[in-house]
C-alpha atoms as a PDB file:
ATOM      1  CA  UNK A   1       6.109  26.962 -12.914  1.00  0.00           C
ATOM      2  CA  UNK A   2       3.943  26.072  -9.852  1.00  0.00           C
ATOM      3  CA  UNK A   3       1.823  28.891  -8.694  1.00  0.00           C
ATOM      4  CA  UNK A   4       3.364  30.912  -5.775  1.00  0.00           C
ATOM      5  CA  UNK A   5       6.902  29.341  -5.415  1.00  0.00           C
ATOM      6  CA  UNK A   6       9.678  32.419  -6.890  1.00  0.00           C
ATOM      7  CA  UNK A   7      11.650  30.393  -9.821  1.00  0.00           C
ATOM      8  CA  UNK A   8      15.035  29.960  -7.755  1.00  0.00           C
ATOM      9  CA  UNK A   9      13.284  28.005  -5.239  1.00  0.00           C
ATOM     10  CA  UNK A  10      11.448  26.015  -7.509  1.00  0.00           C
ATOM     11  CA  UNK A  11      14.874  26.184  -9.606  1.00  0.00           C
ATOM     12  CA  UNK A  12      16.643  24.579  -6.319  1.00  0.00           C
ATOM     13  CA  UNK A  13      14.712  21.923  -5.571  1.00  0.00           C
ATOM     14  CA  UNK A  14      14.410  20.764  -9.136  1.00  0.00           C
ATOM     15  CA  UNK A  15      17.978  20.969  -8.902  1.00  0.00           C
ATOM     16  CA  UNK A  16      18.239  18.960  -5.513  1.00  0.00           C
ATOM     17  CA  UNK A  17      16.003  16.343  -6.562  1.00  0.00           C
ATOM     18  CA  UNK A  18      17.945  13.989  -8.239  1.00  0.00           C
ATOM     19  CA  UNK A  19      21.220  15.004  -6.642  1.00  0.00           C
ATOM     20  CA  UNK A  20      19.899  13.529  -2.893  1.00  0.00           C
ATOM     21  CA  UNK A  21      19.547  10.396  -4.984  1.00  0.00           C
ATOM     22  CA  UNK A  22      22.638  10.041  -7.308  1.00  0.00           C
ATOM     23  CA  UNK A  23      24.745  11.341  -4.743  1.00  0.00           C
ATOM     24  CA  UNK A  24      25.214   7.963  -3.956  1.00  0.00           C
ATOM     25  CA  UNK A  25      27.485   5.636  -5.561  1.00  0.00           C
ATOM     26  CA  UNK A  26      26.963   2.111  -5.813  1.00  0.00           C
ATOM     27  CA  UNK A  27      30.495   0.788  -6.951  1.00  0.00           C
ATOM     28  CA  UNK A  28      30.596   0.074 -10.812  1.00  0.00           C
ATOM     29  CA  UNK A  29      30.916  -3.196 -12.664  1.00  0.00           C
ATOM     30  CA  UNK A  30      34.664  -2.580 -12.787  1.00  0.00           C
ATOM     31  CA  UNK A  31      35.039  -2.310  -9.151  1.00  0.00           C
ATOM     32  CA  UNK A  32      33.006  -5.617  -8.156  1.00  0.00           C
ATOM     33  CA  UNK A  33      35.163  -7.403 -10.231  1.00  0.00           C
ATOM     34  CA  UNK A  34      38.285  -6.350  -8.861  1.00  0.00           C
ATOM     35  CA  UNK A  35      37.085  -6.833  -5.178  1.00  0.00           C
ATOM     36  CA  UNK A  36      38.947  -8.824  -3.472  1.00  0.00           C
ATOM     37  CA  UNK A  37      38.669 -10.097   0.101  1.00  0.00           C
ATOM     38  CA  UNK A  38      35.448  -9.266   1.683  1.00  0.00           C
ATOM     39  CA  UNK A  39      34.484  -6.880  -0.284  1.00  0.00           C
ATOM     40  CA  UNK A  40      34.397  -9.588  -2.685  1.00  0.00           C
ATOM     41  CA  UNK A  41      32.271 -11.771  -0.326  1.00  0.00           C
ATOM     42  CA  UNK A  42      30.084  -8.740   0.436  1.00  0.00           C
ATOM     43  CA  UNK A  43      28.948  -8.180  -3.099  1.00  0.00           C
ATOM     44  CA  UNK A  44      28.694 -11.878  -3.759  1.00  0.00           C
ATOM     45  CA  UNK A  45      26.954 -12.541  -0.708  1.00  0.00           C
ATOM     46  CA  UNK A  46      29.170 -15.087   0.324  1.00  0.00           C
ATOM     47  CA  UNK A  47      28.705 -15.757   3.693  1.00  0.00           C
ATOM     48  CA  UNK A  48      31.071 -18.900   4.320  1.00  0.00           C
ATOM     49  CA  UNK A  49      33.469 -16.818   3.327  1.00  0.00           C
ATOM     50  CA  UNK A  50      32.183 -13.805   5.037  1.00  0.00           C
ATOM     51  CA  UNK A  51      32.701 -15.605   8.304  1.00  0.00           C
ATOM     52  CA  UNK A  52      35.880 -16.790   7.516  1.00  0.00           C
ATOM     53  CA  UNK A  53      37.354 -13.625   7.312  1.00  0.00           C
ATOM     54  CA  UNK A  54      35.395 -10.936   9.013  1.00  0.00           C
ATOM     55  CA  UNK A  55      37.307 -11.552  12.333  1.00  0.00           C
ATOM     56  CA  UNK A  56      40.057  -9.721  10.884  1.00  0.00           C
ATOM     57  CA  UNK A  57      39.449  -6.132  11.471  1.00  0.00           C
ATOM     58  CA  UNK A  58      41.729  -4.492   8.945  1.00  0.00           C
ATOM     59  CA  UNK A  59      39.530  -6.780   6.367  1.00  0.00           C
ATOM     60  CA  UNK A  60      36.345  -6.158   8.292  1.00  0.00           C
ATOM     61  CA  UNK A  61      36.909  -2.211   7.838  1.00  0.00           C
ATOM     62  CA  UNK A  62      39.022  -2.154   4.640  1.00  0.00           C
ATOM     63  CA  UNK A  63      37.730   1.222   2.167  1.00  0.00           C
ATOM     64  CA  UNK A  64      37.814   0.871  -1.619  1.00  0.00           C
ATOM     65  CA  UNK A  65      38.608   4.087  -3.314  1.00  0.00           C
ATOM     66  CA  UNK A  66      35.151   5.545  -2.848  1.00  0.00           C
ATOM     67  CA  UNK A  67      35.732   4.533   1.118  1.00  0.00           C
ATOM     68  CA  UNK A  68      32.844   1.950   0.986  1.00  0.00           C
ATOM     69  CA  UNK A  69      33.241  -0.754   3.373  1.00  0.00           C
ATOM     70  CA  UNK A  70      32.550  -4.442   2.858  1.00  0.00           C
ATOM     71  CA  UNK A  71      29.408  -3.446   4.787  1.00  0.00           C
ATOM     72  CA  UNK A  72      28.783  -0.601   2.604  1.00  0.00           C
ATOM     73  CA  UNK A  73      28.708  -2.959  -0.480  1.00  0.00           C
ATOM     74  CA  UNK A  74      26.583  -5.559   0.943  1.00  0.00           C
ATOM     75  CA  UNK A  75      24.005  -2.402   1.692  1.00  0.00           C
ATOM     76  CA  UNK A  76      24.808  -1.462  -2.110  1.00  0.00           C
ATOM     77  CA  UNK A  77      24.422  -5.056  -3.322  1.00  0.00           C
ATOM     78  CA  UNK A  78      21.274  -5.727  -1.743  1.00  0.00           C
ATOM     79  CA  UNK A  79      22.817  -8.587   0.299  1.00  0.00           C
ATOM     80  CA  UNK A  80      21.329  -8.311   3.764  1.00  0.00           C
ATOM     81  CA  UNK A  81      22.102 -11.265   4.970  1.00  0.00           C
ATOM     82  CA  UNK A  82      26.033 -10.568   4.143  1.00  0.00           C
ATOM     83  CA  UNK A  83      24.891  -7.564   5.594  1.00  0.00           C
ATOM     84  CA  UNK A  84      23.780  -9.331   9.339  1.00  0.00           C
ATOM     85  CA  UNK A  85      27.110 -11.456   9.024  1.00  0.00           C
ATOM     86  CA  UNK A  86      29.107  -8.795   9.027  1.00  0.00           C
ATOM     87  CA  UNK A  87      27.587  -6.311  11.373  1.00  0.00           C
ATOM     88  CA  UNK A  88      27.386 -10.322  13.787  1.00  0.00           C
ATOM     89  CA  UNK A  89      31.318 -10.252  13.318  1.00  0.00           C
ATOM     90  CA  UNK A  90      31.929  -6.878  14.399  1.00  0.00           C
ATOM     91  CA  UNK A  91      31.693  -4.561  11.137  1.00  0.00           C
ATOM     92  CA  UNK A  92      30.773  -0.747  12.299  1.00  0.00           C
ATOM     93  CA  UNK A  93      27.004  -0.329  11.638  1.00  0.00           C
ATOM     94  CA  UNK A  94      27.334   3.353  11.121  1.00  0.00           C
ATOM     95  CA  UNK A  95      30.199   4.001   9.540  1.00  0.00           C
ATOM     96  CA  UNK A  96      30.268   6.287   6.640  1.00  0.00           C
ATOM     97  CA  UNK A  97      31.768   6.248   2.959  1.00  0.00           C
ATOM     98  CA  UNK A  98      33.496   9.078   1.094  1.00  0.00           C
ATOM     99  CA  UNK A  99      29.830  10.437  -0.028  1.00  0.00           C
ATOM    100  CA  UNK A 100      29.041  10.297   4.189  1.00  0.00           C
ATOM    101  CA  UNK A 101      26.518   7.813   3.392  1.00  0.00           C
ATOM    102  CA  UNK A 102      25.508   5.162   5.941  1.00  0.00           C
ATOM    103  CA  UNK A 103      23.664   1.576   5.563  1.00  0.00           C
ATOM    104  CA  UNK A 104      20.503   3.171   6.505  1.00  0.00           C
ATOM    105  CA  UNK A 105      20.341   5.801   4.035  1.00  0.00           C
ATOM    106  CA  UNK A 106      21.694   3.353   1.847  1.00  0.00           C
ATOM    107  CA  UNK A 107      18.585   0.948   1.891  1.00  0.00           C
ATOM    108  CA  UNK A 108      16.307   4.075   2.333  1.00  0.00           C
ATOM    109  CA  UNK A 109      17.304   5.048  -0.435  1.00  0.00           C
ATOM    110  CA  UNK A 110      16.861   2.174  -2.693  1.00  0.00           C
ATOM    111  CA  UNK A 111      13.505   1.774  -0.908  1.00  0.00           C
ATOM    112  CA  UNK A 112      14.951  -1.591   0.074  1.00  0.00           C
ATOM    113  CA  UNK A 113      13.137  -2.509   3.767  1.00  0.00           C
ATOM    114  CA  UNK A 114      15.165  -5.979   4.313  1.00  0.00           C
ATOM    115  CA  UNK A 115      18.071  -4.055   4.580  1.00  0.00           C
ATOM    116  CA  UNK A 116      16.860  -1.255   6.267  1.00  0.00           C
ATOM    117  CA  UNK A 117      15.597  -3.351   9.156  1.00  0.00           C
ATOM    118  CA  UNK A 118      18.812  -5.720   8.761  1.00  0.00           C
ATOM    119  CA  UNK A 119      20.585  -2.569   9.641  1.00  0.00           C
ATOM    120  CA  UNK A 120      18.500  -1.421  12.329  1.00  0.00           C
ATOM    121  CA  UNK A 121      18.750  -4.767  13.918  1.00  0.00           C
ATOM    122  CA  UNK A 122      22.804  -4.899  13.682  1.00  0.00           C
ATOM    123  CA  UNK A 123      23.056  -1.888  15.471  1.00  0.00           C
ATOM    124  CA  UNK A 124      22.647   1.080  12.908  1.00  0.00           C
ATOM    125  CA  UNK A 125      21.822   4.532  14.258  1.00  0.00           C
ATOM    126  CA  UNK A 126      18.728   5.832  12.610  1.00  0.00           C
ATOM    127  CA  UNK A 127      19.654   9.415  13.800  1.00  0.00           C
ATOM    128  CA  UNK A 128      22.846   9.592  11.952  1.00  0.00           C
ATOM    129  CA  UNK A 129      23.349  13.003   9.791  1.00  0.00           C
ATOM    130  CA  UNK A 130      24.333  11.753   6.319  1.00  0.00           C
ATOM    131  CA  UNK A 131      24.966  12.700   2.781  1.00  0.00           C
ATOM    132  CA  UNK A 132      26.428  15.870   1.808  1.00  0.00           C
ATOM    133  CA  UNK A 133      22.916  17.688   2.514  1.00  0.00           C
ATOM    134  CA  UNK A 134      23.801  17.011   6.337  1.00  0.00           C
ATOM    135  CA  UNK A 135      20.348  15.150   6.038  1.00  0.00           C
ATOM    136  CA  UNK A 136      19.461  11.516   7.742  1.00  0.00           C
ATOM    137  CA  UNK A 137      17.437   8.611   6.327  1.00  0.00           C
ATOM    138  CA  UNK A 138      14.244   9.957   7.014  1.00  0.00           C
ATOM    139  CA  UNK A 139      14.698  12.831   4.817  1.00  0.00           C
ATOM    140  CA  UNK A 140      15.937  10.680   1.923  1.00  0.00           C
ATOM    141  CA  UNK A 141      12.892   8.386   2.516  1.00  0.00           C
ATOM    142  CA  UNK A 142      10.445  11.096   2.524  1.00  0.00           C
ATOM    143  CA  UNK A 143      11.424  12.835  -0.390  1.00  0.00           C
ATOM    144  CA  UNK A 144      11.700   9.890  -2.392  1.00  0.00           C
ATOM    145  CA  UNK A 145       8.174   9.138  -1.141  1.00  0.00           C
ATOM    146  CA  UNK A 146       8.958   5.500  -0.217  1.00  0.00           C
ATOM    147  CA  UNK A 147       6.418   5.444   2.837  1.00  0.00           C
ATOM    148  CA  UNK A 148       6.810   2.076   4.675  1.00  0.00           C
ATOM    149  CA  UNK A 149      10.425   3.022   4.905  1.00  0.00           C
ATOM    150  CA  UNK A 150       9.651   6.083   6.421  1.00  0.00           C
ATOM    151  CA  UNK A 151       7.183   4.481   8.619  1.00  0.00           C
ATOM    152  CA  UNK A 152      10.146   2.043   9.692  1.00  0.00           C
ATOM    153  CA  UNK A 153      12.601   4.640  10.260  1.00  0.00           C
ATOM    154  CA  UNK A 154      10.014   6.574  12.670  1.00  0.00           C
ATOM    155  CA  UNK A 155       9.005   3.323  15.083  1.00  0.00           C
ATOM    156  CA  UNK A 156      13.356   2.980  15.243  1.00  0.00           C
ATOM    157  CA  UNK A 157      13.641   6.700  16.718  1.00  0.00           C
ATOM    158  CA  UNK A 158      14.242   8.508  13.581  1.00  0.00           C
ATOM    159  CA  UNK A 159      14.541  12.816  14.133  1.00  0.00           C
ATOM    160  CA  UNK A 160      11.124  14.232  12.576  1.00  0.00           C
ATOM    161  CA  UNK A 161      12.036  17.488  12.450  1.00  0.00           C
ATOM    162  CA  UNK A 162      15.976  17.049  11.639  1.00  0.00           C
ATOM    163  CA  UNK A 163      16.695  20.448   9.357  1.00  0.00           C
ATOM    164  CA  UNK A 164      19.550  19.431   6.438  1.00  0.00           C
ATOM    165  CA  UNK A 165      21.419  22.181   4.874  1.00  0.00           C
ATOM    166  CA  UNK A 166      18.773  23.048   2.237  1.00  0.00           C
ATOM    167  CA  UNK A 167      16.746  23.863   5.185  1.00  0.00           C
ATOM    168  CA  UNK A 168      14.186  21.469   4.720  1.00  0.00           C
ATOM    169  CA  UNK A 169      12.785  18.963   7.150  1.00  0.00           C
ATOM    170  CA  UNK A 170      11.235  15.289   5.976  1.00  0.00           C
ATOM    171  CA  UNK A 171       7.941  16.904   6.092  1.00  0.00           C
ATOM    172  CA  UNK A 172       8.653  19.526   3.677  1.00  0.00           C
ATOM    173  CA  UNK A 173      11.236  17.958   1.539  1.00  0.00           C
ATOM    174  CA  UNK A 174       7.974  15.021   0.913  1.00  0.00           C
ATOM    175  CA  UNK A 175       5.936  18.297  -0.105  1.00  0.00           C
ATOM    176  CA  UNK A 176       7.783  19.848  -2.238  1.00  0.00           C
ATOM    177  CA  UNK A 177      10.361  17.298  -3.865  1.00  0.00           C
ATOM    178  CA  UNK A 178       7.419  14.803  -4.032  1.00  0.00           C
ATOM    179  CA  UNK A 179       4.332  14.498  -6.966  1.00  0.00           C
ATOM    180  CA  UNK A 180       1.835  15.071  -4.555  1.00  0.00           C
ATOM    181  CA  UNK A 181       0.762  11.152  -5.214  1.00  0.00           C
ATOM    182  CA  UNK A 182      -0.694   8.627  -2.915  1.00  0.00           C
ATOM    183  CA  UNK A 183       3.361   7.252  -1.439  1.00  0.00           C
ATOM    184  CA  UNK A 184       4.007  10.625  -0.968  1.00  0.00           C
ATOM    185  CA  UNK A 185       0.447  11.614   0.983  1.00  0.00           C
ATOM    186  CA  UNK A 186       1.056   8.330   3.273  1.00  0.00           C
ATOM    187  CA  UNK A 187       4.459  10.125   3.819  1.00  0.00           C
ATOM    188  CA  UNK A 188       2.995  12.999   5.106  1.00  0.00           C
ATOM    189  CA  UNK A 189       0.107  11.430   6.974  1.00  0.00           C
ATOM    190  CA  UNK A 190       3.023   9.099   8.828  1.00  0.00           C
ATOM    191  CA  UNK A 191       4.994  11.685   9.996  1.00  0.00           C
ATOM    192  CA  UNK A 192       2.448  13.830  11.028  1.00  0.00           C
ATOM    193  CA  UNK A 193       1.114  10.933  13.141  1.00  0.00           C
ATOM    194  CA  UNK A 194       3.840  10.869  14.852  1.00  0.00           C
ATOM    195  CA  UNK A 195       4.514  14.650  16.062  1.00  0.00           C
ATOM    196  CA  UNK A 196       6.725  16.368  12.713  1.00  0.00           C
ATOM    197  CA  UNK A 197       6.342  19.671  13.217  1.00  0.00           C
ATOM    198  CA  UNK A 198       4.025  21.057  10.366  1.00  0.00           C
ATOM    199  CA  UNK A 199       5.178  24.751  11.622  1.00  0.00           C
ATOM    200  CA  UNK A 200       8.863  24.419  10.468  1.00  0.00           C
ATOM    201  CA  UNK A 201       9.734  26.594   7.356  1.00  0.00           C
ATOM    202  CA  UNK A 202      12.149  26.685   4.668  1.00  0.00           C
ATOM    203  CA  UNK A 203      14.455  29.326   4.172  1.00  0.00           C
ATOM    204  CA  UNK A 204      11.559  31.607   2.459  1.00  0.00           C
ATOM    205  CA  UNK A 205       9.732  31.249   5.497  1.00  0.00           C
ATOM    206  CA  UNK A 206       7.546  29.170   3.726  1.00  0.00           C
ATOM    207  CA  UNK A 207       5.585  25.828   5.581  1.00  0.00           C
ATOM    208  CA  UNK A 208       5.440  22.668   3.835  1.00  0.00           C
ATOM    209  CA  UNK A 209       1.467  23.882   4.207  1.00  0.00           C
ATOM    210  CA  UNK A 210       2.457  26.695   2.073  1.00  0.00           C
ATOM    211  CA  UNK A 211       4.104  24.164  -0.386  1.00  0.00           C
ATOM    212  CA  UNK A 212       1.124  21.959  -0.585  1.00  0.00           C
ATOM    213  CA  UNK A 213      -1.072  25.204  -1.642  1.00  0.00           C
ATOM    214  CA  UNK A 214       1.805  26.339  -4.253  1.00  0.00           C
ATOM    215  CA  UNK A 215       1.652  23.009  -5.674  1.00  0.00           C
ATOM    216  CA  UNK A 216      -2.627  22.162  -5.625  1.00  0.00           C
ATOM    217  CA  UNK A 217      -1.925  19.448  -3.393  1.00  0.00           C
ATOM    218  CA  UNK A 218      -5.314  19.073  -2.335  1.00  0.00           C
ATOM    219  CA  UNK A 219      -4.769  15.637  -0.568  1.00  0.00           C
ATOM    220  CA  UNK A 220      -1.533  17.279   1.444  1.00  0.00           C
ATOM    221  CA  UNK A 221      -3.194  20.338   2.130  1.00  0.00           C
ATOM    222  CA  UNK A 222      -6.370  18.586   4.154  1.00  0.00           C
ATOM    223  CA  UNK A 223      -3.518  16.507   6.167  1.00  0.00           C
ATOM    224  CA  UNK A 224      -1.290  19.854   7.249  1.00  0.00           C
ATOM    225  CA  UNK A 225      -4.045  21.856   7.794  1.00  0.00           C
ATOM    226  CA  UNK A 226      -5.546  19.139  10.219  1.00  0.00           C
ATOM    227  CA  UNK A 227      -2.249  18.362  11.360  1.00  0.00           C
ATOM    228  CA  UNK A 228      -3.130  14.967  11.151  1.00  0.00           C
END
C-alpha cells in the first residue's frame, strides 16, 4: 500500500482505473458483421459509400443497440477519414452513445491523435462531460497518461480543472491513477503550463501534491511544488 493514502482510497482508485477505460465499448466482431448501412461503411471505412448515403439523416444518426452512431464506429474503428466524411455530411460531432461517450473521448482514449484532431476539426466540443464519471476527454487522457493528447485537447479549449464525480480533476487523476513515469510527468508538466489548478483536492482534502508525496513521485512532486 502506498505510504499515506487510507486503503479505501487507494482501494477506489485501483478500482476506477480500469473501469474509466473499459467503460467503453467498441462494438464486437458480431456486431460489425451485421452492420448494415453506414454503420457498415463506417467500420469499413468506405467512403464512396459513406457519401452516398450520409445525406439521409435517419441513416446519418441511426443507434445500434449500444446507441453508437455510424460516427461513433468510425471513432471506434479508427477510421478518421470515414470519420471527416461523415461529420462533412452533417453527422452530430458530439453526440453521445449509451455509455455517454463522445468521439473525443473516444480517440483520447485509444490515445489515437488522427482522430482526435479529425474530431476537433469536424466540429467536436472538447468541453463535453462524458462517460459515466461525468468526466471529459482531458481527464481520460490524463489518467491514461497519453500526453500529446492531452496537450491537443488543452490548445482546443479543453476545462483544466473540470471535477468528475470521483472528485478528481485531470491533474490529480494523472497523479494518482498514473505510474509516476515519464507520459505521465509530461502530463502534469502540460497542464500545469497551462493554468490547472494544483490547489484542487479530492474528496480527502488531499492535493494531487499530496498524491505525488504518498506515492514517492519525486519527478511530480518538483513540478506541483513549482507549479510549473
Amino acid at each position: 500500500m502506498a505510504a499515506g493514502l487510507p486503503a479505501a482510497l487507494l482501494g477506489l482508485a485501483l478500482a476506477a482505473a480500469p473501469l474509466v477505460t473499459l467503460a467503453q465499448t467498441p462494438p464486437s466482431a458480431d456486431e460489425r458483421a451485421a452492420y448494415q448501412s453506414l454503420h457498415r461503411a463506417a467500420a469499413q471505412g468506405d467512403l464512396d459509400a459513406i457519401r452516398r448515403q450520409v445525406g439521409d439523416k435517419a441513416a446519418r444518426e441511426a443507434r445500434d443497440g449500444n446507441g453508437r452512431t455510424p460516427l461513433h464506429v468510425a471513432a471506434f474503428a479508427r477510421q478518421a477519414e470515414a470519420a471527416r466524411a461523415l461529420m462533412a455530411g452533417g453527422a452530430d460531432a458530439n453526440a453521445l452513445d449509451h455509455q455517454r461517450y463522445d468521439i473525443i473521448t473516444i480517440a483520447a482514449v485509444a490515445n489515437d491523435l488522427a482522430m482526435l484532431k479529425t474530431a476537433i476539426g469536424g466540429g467536436a466540443n472538447p468541453r463535453n462531460v462524458t462517460s459515466p464519471y461525468d468526466g471529459t476527454a482531458l481527464i481520460a487522457a490524463a489518467h491514461l497518461g497519453h500526453a500529446e493528447v492531452v496537450e491537443t485537447l488543452i490548445q482546443a479549449g479543453a476545462p483544466l480543472d473540470h471535477v468528475n464525480n470521483l472528485g478528481w480533476t485531470a491533474l490529480i487523476e494523472a497523479v494518482i491513477l498514473g505510474d509516476g513515469g515519464a507520459n505521465h510527468q509530461r502530463v502534469v508538466r502540460a497542464l500545469l503550463a497551462a493554468g490547472a489548478d494544483r490547489r484542487i483536492a479530492d474528496r480527502q482534502g488531499r492535493t494531487p501534491l499530496d498524491h505525488a508525496r504518498a506515492r514517492g513521485y519525486g519527478a511530480m512532486i518538483a513540478m506541483l511544488e513549482s507549479g510549473r
